[in-house]
C-alpha atoms as a PDB file:
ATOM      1  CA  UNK A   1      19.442   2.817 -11.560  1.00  0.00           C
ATOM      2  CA  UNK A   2      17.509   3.730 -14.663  1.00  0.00           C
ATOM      3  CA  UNK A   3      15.070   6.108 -15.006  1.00  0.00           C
ATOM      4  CA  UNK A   4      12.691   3.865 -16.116  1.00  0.00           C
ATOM      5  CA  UNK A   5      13.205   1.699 -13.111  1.00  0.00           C
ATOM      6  CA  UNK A   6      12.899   5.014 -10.752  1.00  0.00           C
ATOM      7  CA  UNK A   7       9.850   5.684 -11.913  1.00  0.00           C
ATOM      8  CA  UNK A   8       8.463   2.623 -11.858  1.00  0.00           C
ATOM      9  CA  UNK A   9       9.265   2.469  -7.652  1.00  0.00           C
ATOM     10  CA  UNK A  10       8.364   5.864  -7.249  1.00  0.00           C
ATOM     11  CA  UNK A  11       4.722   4.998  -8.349  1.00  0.00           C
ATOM     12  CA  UNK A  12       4.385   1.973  -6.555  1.00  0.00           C
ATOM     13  CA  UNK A  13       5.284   3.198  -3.218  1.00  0.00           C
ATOM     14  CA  UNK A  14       2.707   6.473  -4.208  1.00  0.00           C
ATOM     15  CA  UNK A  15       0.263   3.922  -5.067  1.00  0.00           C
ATOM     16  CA  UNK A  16       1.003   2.467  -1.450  1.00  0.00           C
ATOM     17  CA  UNK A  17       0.956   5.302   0.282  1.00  0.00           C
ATOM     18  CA  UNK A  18      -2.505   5.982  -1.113  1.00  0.00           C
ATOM     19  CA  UNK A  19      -3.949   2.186  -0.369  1.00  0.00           C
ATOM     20  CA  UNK A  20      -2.751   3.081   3.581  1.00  0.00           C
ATOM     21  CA  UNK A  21      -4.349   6.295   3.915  1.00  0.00           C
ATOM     22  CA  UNK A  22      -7.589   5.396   2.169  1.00  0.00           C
ATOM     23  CA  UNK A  23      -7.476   1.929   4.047  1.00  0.00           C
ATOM     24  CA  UNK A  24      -7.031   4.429   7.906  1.00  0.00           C
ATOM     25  CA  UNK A  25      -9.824   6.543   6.176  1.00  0.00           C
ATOM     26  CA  UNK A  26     -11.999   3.911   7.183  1.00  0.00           C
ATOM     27  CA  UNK A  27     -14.179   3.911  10.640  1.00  0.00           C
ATOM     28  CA  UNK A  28     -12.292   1.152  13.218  1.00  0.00           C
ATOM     29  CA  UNK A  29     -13.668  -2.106  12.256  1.00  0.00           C
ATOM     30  CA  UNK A  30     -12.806  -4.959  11.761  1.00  0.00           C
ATOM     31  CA  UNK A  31     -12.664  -4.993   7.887  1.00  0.00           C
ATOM     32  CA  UNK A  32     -10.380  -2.116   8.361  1.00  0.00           C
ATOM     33  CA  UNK A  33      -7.728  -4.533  10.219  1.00  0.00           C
ATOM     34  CA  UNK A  34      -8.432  -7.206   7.891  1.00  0.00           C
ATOM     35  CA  UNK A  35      -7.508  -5.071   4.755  1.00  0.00           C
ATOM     36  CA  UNK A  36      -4.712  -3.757   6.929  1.00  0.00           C
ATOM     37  CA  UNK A  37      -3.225  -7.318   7.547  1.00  0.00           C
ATOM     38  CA  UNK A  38      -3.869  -7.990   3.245  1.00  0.00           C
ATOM     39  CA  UNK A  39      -2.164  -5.422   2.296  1.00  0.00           C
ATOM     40  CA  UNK A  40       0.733  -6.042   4.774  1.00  0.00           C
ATOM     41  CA  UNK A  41       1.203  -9.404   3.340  1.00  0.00           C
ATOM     42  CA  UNK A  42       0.953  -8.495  -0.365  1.00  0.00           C
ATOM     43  CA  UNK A  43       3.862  -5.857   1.178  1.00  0.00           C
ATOM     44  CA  UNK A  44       5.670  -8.517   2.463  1.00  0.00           C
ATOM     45  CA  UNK A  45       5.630 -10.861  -0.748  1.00  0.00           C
ATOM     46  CA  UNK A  46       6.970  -8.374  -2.695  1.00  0.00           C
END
């Protein structure tokens, strides 16, 4: 694997990482589930 290509997965799963915890930052609602369930699918697609 290149470095290039390292890199490149290394920042999206950071990137990730951060749209999960500032997604659970959120009070329980039900927007938070909803961008939950988005962001599971865009996971899932890729």
């Amino acid at each position: 694997m290149s470095i290039s290509k390292y890199r490149a997965d290394f920042t999206r799963a950071m990137n990730r990482r951060r749209l999960y915890a500032r997604i659970n930052s959120l009070p329980q609602s039900t927007v938070r589930e909803e961008l939950i369930a988005i962001a599971q699918r865009h996971d899932a697609e890729q």
